[in-house]
PDB file of N, CA and C in Angstrom:
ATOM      1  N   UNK A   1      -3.597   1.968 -40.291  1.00  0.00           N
ATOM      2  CA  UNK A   1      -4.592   2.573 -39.436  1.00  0.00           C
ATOM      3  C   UNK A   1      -5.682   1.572 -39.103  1.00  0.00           C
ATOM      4  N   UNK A   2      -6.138   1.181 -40.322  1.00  0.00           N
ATOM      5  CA  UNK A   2      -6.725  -0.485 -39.716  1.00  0.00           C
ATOM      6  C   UNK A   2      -6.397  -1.231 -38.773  1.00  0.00           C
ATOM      7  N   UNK A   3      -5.212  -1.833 -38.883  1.00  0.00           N
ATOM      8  CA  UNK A   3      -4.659  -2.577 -38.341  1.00  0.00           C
ATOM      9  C   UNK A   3      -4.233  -2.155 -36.886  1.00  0.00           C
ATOM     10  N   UNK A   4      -4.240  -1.499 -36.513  1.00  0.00           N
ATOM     11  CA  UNK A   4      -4.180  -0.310 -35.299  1.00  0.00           C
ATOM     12  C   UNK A   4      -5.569  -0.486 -34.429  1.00  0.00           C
ATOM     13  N   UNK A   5      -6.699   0.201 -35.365  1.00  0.00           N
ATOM     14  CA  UNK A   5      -7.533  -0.157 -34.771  1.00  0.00           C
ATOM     15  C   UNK A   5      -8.748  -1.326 -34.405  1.00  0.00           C
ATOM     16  N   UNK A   6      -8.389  -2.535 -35.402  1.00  0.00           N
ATOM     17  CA  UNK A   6      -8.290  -4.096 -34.887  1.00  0.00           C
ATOM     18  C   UNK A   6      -7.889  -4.227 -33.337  1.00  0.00           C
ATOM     19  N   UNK A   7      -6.865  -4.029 -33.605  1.00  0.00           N
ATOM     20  CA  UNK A   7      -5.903  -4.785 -32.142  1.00  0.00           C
ATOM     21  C   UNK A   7      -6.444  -3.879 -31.083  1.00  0.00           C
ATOM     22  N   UNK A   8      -6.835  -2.714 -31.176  1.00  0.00           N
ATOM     23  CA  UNK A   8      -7.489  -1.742 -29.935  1.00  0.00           C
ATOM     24  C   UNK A   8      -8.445  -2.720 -29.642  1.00  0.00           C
ATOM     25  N   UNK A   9      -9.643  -2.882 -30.650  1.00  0.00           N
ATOM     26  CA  UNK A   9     -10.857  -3.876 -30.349  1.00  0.00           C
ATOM     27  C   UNK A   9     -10.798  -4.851 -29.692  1.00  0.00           C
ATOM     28  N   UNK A  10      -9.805  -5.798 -30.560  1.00  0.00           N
ATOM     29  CA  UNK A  10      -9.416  -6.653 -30.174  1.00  0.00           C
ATOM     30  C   UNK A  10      -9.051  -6.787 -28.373  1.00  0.00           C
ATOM     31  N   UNK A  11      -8.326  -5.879 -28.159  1.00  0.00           N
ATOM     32  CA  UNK A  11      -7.603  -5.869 -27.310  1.00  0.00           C
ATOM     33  C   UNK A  11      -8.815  -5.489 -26.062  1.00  0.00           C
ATOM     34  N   UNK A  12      -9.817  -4.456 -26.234  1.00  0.00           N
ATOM     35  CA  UNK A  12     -10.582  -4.073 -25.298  1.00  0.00           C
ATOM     36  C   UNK A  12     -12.090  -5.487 -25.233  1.00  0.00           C
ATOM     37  N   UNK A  13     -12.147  -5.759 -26.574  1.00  0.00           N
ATOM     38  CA  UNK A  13     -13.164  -7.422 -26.048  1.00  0.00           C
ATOM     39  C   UNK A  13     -12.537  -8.253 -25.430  1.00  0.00           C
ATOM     40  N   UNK A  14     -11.362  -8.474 -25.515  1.00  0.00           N
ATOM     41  CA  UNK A  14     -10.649  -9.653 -24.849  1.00  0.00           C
ATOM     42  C   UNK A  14     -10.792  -8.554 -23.270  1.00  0.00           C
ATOM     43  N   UNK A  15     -10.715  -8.189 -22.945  1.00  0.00           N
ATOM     44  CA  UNK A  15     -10.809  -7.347 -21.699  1.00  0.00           C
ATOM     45  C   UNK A  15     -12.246  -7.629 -20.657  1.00  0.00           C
ATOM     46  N   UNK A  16     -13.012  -7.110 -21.539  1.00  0.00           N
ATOM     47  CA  UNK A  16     -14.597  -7.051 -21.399  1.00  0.00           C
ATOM     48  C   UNK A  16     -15.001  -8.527 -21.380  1.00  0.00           C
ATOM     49  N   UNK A  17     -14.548  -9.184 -22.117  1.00  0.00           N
ATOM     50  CA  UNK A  17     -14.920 -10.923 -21.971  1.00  0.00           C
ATOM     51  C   UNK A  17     -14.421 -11.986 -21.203  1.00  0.00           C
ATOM     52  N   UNK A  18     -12.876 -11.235 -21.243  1.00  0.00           N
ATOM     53  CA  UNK A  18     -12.076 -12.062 -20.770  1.00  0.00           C
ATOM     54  C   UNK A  18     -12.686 -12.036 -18.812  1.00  0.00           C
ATOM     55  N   UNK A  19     -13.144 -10.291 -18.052  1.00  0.00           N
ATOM     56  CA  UNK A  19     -13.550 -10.550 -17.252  1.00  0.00           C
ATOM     57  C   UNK A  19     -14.733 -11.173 -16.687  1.00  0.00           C
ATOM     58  N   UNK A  20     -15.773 -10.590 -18.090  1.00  0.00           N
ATOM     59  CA  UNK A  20     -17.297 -11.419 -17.515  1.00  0.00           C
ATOM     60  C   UNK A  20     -16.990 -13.071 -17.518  1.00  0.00           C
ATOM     61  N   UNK A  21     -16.094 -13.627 -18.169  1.00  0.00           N
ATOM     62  CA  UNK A  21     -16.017 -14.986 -17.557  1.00  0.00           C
ATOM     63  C   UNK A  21     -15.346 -15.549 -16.742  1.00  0.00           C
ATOM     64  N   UNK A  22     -14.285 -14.962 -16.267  1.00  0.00           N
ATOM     65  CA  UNK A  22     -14.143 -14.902 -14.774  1.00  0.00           C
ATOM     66  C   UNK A  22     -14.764 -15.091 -13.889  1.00  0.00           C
ATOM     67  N   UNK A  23     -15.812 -13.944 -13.917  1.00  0.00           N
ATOM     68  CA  UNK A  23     -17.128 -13.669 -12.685  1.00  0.00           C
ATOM     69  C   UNK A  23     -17.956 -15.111 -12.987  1.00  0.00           C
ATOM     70  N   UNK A  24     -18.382 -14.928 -14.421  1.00  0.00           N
ATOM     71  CA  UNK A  24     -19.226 -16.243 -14.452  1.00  0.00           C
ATOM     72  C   UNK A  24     -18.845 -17.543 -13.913  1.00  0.00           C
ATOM     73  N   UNK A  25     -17.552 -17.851 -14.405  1.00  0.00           N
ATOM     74  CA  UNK A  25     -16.887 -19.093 -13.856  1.00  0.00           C
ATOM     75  C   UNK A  25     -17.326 -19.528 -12.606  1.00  0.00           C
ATOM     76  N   UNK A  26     -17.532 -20.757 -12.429  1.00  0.00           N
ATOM     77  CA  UNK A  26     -17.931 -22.113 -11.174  1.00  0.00           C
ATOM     78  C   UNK A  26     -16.910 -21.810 -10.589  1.00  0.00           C
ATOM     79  N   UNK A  27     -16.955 -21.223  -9.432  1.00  0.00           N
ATOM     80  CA  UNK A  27     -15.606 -21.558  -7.973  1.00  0.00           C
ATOM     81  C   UNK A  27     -15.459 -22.954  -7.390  1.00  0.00           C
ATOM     82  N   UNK A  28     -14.477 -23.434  -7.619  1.00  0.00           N
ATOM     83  CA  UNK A  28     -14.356 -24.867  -7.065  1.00  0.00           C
ATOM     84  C   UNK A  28     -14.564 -24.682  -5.191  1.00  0.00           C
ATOM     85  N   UNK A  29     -14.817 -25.385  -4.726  1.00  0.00           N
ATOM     86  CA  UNK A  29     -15.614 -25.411  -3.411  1.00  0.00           C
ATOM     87  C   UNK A  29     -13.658 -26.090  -2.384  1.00  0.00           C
ATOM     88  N   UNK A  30     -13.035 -26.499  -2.662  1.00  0.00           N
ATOM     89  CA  UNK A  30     -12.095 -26.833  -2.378  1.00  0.00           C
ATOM     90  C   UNK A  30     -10.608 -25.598  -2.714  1.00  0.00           C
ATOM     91  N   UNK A  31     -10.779 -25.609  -3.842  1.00  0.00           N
ATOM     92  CA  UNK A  31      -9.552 -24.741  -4.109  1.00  0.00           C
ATOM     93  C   UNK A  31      -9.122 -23.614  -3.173  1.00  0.00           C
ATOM     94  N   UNK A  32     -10.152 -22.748  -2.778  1.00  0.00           N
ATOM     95  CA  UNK A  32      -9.171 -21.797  -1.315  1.00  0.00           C
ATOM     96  C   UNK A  32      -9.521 -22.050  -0.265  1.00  0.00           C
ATOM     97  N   UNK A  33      -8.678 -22.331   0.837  1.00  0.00           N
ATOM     98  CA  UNK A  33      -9.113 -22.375   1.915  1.00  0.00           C
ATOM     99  C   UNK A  33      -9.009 -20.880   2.952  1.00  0.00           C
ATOM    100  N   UNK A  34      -9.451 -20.745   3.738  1.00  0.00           N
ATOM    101  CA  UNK A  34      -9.580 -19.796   4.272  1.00  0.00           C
ATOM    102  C   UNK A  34      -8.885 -19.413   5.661  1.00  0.00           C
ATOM    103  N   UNK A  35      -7.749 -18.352   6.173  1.00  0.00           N
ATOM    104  CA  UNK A  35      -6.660 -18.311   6.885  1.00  0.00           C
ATOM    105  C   UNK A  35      -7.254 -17.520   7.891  1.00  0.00           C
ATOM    106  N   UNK A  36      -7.365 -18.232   9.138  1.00  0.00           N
ATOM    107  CA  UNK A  36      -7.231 -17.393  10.528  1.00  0.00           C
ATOM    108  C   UNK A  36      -6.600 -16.055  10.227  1.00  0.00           C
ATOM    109  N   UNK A  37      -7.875 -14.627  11.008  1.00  0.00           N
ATOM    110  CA  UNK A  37      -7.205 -13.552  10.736  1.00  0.00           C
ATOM    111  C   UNK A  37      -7.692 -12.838  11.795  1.00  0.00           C
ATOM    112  N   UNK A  38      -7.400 -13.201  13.112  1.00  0.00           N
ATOM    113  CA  UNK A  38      -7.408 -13.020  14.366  1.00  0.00           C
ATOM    114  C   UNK A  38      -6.907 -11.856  14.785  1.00  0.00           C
ATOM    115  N   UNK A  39      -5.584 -12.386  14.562  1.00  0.00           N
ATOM    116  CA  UNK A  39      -4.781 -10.580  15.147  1.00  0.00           C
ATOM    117  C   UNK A  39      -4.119 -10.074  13.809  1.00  0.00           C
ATOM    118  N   UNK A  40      -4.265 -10.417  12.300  1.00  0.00           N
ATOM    119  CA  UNK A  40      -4.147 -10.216  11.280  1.00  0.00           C
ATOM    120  C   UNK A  40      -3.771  -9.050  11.460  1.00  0.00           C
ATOM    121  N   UNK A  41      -4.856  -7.712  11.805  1.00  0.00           N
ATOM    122  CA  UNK A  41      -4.373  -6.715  11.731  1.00  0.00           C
ATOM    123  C   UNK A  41      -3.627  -5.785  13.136  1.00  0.00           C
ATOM    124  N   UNK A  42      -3.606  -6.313  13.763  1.00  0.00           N
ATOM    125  CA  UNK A  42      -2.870  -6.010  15.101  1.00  0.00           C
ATOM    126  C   UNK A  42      -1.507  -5.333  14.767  1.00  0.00           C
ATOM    127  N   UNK A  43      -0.994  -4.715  15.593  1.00  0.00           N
ATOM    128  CA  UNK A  43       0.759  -4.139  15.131  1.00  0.00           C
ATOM    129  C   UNK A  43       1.354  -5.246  16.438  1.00  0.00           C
ATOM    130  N   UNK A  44       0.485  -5.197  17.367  1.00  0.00           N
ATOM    131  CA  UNK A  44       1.432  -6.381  18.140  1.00  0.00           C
ATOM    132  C   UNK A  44       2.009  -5.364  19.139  1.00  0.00           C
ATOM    133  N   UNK A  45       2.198  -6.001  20.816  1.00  0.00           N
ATOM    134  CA  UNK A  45       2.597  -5.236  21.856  1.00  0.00           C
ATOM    135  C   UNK A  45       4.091  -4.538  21.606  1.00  0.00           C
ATOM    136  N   UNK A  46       5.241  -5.535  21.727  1.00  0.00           N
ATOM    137  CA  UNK A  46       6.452  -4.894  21.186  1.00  0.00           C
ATOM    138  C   UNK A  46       6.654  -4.158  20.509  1.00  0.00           C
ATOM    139  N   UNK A  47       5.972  -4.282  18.942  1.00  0.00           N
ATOM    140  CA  UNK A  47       6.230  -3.215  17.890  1.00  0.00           C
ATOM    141  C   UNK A  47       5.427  -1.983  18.071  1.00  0.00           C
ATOM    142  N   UNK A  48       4.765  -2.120  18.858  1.00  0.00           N
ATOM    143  CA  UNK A  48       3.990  -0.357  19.125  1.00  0.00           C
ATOM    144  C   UNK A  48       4.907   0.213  19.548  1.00  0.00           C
ATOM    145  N   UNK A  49       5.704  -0.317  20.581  1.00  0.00           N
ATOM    146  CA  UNK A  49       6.157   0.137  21.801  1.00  0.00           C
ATOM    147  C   UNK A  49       7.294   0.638  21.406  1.00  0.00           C
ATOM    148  N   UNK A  50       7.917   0.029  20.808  1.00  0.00           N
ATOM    149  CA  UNK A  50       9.442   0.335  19.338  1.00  0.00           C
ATOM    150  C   UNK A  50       9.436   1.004  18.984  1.00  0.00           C
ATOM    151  N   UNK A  51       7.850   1.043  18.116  1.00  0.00           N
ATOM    152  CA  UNK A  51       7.781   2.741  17.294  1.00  0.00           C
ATOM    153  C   UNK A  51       7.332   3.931  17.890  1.00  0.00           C
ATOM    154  N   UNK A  52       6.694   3.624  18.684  1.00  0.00           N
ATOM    155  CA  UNK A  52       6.705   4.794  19.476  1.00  0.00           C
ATOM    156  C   UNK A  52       8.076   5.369  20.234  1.00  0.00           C
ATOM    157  N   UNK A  53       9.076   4.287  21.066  1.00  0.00           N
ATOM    158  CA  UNK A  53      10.079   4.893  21.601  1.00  0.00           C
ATOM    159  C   UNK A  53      10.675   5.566  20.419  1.00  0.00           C
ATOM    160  N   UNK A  54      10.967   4.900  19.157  1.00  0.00           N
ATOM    161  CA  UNK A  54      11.890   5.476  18.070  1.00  0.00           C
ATOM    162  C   UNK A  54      11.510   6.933  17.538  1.00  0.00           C
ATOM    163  N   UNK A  55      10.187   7.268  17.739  1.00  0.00           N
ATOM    164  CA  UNK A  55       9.517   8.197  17.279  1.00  0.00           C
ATOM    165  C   UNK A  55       9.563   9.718  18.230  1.00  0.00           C
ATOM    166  N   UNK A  56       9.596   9.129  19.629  1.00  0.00           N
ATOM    167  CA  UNK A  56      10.063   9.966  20.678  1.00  0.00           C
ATOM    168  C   UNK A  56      11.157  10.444  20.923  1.00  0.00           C
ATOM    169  N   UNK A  57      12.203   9.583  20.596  1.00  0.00           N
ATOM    170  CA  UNK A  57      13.389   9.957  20.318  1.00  0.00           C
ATOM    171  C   UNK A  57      13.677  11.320  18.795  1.00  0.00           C
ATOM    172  N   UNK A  58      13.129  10.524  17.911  1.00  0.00           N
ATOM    173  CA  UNK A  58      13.235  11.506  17.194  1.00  0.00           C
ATOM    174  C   UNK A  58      12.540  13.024  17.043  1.00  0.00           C
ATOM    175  N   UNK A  59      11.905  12.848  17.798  1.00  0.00           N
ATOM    176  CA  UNK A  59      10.884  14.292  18.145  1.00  0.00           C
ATOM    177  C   UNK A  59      12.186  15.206  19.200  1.00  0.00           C
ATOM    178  N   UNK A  60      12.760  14.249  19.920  1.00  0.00           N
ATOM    179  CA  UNK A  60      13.497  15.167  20.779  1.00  0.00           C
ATOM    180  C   UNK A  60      14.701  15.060  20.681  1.00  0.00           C
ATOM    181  N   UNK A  61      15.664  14.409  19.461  1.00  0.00           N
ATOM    182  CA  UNK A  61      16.667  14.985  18.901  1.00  0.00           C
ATOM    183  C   UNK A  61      16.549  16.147  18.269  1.00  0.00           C
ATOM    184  N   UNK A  62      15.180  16.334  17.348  1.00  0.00           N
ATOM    185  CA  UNK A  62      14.867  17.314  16.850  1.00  0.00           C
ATOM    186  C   UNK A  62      15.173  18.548  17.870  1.00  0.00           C
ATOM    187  N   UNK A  63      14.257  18.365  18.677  1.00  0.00           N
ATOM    188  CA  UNK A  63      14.105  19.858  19.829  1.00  0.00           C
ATOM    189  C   UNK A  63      15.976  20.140  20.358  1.00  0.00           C
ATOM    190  N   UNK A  64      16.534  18.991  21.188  1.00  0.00           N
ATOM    191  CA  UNK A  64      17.539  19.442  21.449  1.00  0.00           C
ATOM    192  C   UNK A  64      18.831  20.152  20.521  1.00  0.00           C
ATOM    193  N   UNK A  65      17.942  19.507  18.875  1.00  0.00           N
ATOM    194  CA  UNK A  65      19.268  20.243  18.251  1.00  0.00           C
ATOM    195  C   UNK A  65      19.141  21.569  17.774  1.00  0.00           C
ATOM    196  N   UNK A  66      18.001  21.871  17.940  1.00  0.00           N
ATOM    197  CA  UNK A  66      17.985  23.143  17.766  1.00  0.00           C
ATOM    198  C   UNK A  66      18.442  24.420  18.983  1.00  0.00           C
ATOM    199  N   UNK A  67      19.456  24.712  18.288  1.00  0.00           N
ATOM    200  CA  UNK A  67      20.022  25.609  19.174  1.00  0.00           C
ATOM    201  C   UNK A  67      20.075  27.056  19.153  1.00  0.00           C
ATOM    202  N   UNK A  68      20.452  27.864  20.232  1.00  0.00           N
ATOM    203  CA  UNK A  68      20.078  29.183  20.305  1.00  0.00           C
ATOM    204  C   UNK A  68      21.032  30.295  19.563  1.00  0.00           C
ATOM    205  N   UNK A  69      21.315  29.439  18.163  1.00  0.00           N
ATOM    206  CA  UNK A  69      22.529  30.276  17.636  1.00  0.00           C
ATOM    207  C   UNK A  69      21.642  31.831  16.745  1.00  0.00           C
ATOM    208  N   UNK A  70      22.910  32.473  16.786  1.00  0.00           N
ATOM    209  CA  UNK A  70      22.517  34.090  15.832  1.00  0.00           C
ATOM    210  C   UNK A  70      22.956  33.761  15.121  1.00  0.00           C
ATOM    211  N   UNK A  71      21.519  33.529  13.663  1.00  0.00           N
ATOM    212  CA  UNK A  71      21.826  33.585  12.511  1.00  0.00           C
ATOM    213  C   UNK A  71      21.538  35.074  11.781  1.00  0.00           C
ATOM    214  N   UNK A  72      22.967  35.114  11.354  1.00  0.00           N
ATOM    215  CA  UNK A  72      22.964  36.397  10.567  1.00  0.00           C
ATOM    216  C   UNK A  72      22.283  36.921   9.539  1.00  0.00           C
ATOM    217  N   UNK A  73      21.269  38.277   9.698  1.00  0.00           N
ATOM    218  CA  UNK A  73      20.578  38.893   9.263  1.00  0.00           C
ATOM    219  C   UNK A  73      20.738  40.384   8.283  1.00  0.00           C
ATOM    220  N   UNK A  74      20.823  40.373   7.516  1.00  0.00           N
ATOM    221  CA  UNK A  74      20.979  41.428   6.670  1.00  0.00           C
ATOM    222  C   UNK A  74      20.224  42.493   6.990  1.00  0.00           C
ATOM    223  N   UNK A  75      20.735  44.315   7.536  1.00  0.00           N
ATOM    224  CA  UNK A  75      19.960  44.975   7.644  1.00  0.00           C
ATOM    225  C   UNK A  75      19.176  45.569   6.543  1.00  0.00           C
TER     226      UNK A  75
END
């Protein structure tokens, strides 16, 4: 039961420490560079246009397959 709850401790300071020095840590001024993000989030002309036709389609397979059958009803 000791030993159990060591390694919890253990386990939650290494957590708690392990992040405040992270944050603290010096960012090297070189290490990331930073990526054009222009149309990053764009879907882009073609692929709208794709998903939308694909989406239209499926809206109206839907409708046409539903058909005007008599489903049988129990009086």
């Amino acid at each position: 039961m000791v030993t159990r709850k060591a390694l919890v401790a253990l386990a939650s300071a290494g957590l708690v420490f392990g992040s405040t020095a992270a944050a603290a840590a010096p960012a090297a001024a070189d290490v990331r560079v930073a990526s054009p993000v222009a149309e990053a989030e764009g879907l882009g002309g073609s692929w709208a246009w794709i998903l939308a036709l694909i989406i239209a389609a499926g809206v109206i397979g839907v409708i046409a397959s539903d058909g005007d059958e008599e489903i049988p009803v129990s009086p």
